[in-house]
Structure formats: C-alpha cells, structure tokens
Protein backbone atom coordinates (compact mmCIF):
# COMPACT_ATOMS: atom_id res chain seq x y z
CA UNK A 1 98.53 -79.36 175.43
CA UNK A 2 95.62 -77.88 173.89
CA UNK A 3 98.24 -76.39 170.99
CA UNK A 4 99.64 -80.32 170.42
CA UNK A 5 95.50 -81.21 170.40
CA UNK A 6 95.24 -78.78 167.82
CA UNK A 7 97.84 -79.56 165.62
CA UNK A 8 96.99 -82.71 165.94
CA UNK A 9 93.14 -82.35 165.11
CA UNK A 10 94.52 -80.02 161.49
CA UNK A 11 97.19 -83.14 160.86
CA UNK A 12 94.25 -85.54 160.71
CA UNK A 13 92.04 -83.38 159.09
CA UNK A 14 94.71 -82.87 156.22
CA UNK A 15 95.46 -86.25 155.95
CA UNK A 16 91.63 -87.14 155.70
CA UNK A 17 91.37 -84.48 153.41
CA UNK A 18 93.99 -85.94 150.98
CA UNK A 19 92.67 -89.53 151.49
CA UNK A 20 89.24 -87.93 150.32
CA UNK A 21 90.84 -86.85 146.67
CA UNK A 22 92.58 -89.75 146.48
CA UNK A 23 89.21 -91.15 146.26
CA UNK A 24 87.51 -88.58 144.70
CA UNK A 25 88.86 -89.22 141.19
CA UNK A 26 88.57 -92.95 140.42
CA UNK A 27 89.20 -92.75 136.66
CA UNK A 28 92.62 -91.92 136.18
CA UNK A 29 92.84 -92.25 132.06
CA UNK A 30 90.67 -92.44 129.22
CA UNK A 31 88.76 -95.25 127.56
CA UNK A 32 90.78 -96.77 124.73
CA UNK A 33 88.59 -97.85 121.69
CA UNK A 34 85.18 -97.75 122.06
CA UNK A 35 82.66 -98.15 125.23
CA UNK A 36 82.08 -102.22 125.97
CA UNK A 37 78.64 -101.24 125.91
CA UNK A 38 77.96 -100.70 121.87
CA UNK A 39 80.39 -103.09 120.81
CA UNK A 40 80.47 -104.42 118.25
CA UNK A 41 81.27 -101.09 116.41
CA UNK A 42 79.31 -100.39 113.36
CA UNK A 43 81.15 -100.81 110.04
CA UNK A 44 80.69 -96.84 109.03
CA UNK A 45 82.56 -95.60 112.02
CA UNK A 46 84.52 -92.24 111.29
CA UNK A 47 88.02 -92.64 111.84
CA UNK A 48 89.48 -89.09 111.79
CA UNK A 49 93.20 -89.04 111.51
CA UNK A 50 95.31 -86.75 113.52
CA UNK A 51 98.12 -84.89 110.77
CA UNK A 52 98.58 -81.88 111.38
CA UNK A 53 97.42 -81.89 114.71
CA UNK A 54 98.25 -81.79 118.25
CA UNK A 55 95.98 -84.70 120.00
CA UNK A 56 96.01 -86.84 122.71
CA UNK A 57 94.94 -87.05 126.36
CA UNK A 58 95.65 -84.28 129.11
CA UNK A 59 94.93 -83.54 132.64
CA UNK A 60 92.50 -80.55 133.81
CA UNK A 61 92.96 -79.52 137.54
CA UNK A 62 89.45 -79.51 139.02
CA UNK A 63 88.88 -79.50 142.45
CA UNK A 64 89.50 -82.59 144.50
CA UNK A 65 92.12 -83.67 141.59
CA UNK A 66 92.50 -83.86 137.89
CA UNK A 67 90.12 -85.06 134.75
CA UNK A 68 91.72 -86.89 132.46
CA UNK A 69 90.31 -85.66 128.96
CA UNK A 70 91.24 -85.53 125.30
CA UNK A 71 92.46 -82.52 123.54
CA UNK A 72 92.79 -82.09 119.76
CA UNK A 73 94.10 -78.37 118.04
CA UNK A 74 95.62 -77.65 114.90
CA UNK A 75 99.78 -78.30 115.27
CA UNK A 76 100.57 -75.06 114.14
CA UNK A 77 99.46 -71.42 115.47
CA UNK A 78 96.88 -70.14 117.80
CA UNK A 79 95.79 -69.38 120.07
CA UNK A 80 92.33 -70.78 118.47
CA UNK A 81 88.91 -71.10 119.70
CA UNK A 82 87.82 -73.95 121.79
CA UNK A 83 85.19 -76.18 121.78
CA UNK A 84 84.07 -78.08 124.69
CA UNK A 85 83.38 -81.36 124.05
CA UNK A 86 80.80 -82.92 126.52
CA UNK A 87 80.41 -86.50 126.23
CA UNK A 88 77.55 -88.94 125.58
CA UNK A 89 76.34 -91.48 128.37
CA UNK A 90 79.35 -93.60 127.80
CA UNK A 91 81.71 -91.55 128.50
CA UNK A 92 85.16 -90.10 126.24
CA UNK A 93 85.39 -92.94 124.54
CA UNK A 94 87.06 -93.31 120.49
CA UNK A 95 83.59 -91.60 119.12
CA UNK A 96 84.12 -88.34 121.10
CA UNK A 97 87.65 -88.10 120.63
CA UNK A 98 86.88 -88.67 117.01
CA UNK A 99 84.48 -85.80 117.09
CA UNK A 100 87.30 -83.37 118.82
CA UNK A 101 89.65 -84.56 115.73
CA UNK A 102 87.20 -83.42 113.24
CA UNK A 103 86.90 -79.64 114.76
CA UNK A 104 90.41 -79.88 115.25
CA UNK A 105 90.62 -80.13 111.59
CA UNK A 106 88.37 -76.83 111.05
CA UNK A 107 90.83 -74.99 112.85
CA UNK A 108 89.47 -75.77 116.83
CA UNK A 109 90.99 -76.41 120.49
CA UNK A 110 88.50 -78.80 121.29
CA UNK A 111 88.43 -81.01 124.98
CA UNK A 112 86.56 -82.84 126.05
CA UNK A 113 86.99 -84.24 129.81
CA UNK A 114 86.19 -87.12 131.52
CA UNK A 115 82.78 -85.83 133.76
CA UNK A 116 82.21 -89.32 135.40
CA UNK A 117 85.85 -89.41 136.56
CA UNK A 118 84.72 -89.46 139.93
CA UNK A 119 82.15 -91.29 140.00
CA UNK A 120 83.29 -94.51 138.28
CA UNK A 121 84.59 -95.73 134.63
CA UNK A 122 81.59 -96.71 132.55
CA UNK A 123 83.88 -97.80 129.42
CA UNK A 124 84.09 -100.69 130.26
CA UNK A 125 80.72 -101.60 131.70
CA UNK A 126 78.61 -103.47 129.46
CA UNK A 127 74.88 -103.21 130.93
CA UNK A 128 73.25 -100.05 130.01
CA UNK A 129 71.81 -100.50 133.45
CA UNK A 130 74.44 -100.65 135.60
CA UNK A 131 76.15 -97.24 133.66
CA UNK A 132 72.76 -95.39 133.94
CA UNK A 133 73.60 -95.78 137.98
CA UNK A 134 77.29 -94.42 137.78
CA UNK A 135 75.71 -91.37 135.95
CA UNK A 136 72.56 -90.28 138.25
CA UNK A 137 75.41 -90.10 140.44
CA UNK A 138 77.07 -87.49 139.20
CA UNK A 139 76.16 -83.66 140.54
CA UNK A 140 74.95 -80.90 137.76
CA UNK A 141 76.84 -78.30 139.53
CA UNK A 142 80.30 -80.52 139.78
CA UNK A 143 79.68 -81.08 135.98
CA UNK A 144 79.47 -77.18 135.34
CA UNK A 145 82.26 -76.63 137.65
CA UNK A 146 84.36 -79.22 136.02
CA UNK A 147 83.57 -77.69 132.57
CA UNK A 148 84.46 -74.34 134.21
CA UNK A 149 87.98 -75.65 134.52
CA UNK A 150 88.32 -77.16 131.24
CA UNK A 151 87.86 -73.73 129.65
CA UNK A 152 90.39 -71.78 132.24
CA UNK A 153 92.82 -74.67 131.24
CA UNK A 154 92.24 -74.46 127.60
CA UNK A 155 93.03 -70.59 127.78
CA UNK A 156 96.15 -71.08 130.22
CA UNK A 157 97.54 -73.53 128.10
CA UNK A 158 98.36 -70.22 125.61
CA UNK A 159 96.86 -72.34 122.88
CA UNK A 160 92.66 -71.43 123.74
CA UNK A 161 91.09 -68.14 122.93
CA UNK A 162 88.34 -68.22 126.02
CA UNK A 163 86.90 -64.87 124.66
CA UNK A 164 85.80 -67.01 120.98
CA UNK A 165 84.57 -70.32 123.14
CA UNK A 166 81.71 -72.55 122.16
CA UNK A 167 79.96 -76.15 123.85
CA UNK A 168 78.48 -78.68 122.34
CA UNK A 169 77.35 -82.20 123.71
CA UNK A 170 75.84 -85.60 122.66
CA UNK A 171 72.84 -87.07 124.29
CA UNK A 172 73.30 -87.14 127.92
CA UNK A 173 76.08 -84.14 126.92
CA UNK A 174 73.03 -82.49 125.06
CA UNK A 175 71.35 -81.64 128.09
CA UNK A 176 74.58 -80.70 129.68
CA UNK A 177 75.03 -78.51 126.63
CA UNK A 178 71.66 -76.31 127.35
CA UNK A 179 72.69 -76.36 131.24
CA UNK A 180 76.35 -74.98 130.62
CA UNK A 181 75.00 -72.64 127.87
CA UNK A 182 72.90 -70.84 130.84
CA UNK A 183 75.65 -71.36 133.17
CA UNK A 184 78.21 -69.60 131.68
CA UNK A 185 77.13 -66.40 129.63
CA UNK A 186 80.78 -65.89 128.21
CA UNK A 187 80.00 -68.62 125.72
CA UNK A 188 79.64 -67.85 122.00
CA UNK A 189 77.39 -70.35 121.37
CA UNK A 190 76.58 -74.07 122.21
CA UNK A 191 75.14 -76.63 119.63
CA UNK A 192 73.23 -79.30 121.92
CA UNK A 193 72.74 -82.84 119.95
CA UNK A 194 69.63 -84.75 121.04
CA UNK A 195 70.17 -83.94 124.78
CA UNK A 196 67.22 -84.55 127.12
CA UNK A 197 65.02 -81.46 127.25
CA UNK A 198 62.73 -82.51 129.95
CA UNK A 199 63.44 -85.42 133.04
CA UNK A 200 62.62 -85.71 136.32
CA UNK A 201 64.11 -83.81 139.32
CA UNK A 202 66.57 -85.37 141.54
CA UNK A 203 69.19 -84.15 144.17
CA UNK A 204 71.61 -84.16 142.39
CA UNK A 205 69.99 -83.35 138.99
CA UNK A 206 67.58 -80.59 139.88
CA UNK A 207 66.82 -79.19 136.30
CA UNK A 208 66.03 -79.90 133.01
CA UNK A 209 66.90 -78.44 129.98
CA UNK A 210 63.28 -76.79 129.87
CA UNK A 211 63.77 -75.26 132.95
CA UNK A 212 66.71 -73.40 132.20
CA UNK A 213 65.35 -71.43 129.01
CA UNK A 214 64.51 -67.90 130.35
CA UNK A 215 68.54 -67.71 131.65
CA UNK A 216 69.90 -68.52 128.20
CA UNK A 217 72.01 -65.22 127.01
CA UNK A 218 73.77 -67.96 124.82
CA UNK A 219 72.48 -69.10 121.17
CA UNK A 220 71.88 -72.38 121.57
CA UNK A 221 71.29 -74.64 118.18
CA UNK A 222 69.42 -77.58 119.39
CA UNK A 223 69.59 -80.71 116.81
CA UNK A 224 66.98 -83.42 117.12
CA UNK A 225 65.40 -86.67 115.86
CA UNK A 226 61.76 -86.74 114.61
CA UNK A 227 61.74 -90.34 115.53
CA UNK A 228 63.78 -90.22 118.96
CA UNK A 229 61.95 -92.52 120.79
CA UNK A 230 63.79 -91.27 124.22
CA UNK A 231 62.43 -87.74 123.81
CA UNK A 232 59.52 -87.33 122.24
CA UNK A 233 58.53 -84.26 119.72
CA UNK A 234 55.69 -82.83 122.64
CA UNK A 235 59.19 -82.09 124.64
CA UNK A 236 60.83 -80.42 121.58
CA UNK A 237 57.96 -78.35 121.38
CA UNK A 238 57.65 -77.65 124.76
CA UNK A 239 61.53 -76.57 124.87
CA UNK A 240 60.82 -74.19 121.99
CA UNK A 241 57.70 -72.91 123.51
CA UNK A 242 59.58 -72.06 126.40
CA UNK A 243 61.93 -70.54 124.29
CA UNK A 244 59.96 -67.85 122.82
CA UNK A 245 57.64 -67.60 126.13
CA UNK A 246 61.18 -66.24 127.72
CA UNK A 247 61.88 -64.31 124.48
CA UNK A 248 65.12 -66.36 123.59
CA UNK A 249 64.66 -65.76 120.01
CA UNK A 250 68.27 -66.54 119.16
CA UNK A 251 68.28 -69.86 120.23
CA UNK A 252 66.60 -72.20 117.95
CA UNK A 253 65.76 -76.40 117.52
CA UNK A 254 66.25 -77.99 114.20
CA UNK A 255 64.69 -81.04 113.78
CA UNK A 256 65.56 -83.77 111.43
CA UNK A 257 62.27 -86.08 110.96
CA UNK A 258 63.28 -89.22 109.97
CA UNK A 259 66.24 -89.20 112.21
CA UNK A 260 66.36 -91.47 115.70
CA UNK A 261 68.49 -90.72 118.83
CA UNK A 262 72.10 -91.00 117.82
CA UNK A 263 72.05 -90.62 114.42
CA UNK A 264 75.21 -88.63 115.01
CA UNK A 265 76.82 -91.49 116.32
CA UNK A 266 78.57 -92.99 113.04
CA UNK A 267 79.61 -96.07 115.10
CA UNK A 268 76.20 -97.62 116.06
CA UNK A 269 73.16 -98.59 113.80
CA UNK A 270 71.28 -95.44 114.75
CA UNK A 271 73.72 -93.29 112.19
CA UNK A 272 72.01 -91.56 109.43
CA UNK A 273 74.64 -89.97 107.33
CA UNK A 274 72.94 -87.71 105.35
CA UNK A 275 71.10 -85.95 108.54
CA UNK A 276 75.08 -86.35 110.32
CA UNK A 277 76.65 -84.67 107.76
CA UNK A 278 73.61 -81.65 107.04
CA UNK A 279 73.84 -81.32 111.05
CA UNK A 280 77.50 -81.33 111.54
CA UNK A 281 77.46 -78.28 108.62
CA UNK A 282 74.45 -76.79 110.63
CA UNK A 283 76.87 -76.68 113.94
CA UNK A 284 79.92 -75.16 112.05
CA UNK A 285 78.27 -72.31 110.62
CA UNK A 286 75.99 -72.04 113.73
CA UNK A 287 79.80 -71.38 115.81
CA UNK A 288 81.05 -69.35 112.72
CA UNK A 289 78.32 -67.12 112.60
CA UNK A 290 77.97 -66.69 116.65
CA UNK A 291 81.86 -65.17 115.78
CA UNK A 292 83.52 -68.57 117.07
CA UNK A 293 85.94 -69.45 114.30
C-alpha cells in the first residue's frame, strides 16, 4: 500500500510539475511590429532588411520551457560570434530585432530572447504603468540564467562561436548588460546603452549596476545621455567612480551630452542620429577590439 501511496504521491507531483511549466512560460511568440506602447512609430525608424541573412524567430530551452527569441546571422559560413541581444522595457519587439539585423550584417549571430516570457507579454500593453509591473516581476538571476541558455544554444546550434561572445542591452537591457557582464566572465565584452546604473533594492532585483563593479573581469563600454532625465549624470559618475575605486580600468562610460534616454531608439522622438550612429561605431570597434569579430 505504502508503494501504490508512493507512486501515487510522484504521479501527482509530476503532473503538478508539468502543469507548473505550462504556466511558467506565458508568451509563446514574439511581438510583431512594434510595442502598443510607443505607437505611433516615428517616421525615421530603421528598417534593416534581411538579404543575405538567416533571421527569424527561434526557441531557447530554458528551464521550466522555451523563450521564444529572434535570431539574425549571416546566410553563409560560420560559425560567427554572437551577440546577445537584451531587450529594452518593451520587450523584442521590431526595434530589437532590427538591431540584431544590423550586427547580422557586420558578420554577427546575434539573439535576442524574450526575458519577460514568463512573466507576461508587454507588447501589447499600452500603459507604461501597467508594463513597469510585469517587469519588477521578473527575477535577476532567472534573467542571467535565461541569457546563460541563449549562449549554450547559440554555440549548439554549430552556427555561434561562444569562445568570441559579446552582450549588449538597451535601457532596462543596459543594466542587464553590466549584471550579465559580471555574471559571466567568458564574455568578450558587453556594450551597455543607457541602462540604469543605480535603483533601489528589491527581492527580486537585489543589485544595481553600481554594485556589481568590483566583479567586472569583462570590458564593459557604457553609452549614455547627458540629458537622460531617468538617470542622472551624479549616477554616471558614481558608476565610474566605482569603476576605478575597484580598479576596472578597462571598462569605460562614454557620454554623449546633448543626448536624452533613447536616443538609440530610431523609432521614437528621443532619436538623435548623429550620437546613434557615432555610438553604434563606438560599440563595433569596442567588440572588434575586445577580439569579438
């Protein structure tokens, strides 16, 4: 009897189990177009094409499922470096997929997965609100973990070199880029865009960007607005402080003074195209001379 119990009890706790990742990954595709939230889309948004490439959405295993993310690599060769793409507040939406085009086009594997997959899809969510609540939600260390996978895949697929592997990230994928960076010291390099350098604490969010600088082994190219309202220059001096206090002297922070948060983001009014295009050079020969290219 006890033996049936038994089997019984692991039965239910498989099924349970399985019910759990069924739930566990909500978002089961990627956003097509561009996030409700900064519609409508700004009249200089890039549109990258894809000849000569290989692009499109794929799955990453991670546990409790699968990401959906977008991959973009040249169509013919490899295996070529990769580029992790992490994404801006509002998810992999046509601006981030536009992005893994472009390094596609200088010769990249770059992904870039879906990190609020579990948590909810804030595509189509149109209160900047109600998506800053689907993202406090989501766990640094799943987020590392998830990125983790994304690299393994990238280098199991036959078409990622893991050894010549890079990260870069876009506001709330800026901070992600500095934590990663110290996560994982196999990296090449990271190039962080206007990600958060100091926040609060929480449970789920333990530590800033600051906080992390005496574990960085990675050269990390920080690029940032002298008229981000969101984080403001005593922070990017701070962050470099900490920098040199921890003897990190091959990580740096460029700033660009006239430039606001976003001004990367070619599809909303915060774009500056001059400061896009000097920074976007600036992160190519950052990965190029950090030996991944």
């Amino acid at each position: 009897m006890s033996d049936d119990r038994n089997l019984l009890g692991a039965a239910l706790s498989l099924a349970a189990r399985q019910a759990l990742t069924r739930r566990e990954v909500l978002v089961t595709s990627l956003a097509v177009g561009f996030a409700a939230a900064v519609r409508p889309v700004y009249a200089a948004a890039i549109a990258t094409d894809a000849k000569g490439l290989v692009a499109g959405e794929v799955r990453i295993p991670v546990e409790g499922g699968e990401l959906p993310a977008y991959r973009a690599m040249p169509e013919a060769g490899g295996p070529f470096p990769v580029v992790l793409v992490v994404q801006e507040i509002f998810g992999v939406h046509e601006h981030i997929k536009d992005v893994c085009r472009r390094l596609a086009k200088e010769g990249y594997l770059a992904v870039a997965p879906e990190l609020y997959a579990r948590e909810g899809d804030v595509s189509k969510l149109t209160d900047i609100q109600e998506i800053v609540k689907v993202v406090a939600r989501v766990p640094d260390a799943q987020v590392l973990a998830d990125l983790d996978a994304t690299l393994a895949w990238a280098s199991q697929s036959g078409k990622g070199d893991a050894a010549r592997a890079a990260v870069t990230g876009f506001c709330w994928g800026g901070r992600i880029t500095w934590l990663y960076a110290a996560h994982n010291p196999k990296l090449r390099a990271g190039v962080a865009w206007y990600g958060r350098l100091v926040s609060q604490p929480t449970p789920r969010q333990p530590k800033s960007a600051v906080d992390v600088a005496a574990a960085l082994d990675v050269p990390v190219l920080g690029l940032y607005g002298g008229r981000d309202e969101g984080i403001p220059l005593a922070d990017v001096e701070r962050m470099r402080a900490a920098l040199r206090a921890a003897g990190k002297t091959t990580s740096e922070i460029k700033l660009y003074p006239e430039a606001p948060h976003g001004f990367n983001a070619d599809y909303r009014p915060s774009y500056r195209e001059a400061d896009a295009r000097a920074a976007w050079g600036e992160m190519l020969a950052w990965f190029r001379s950090h030996g991944v290219g």
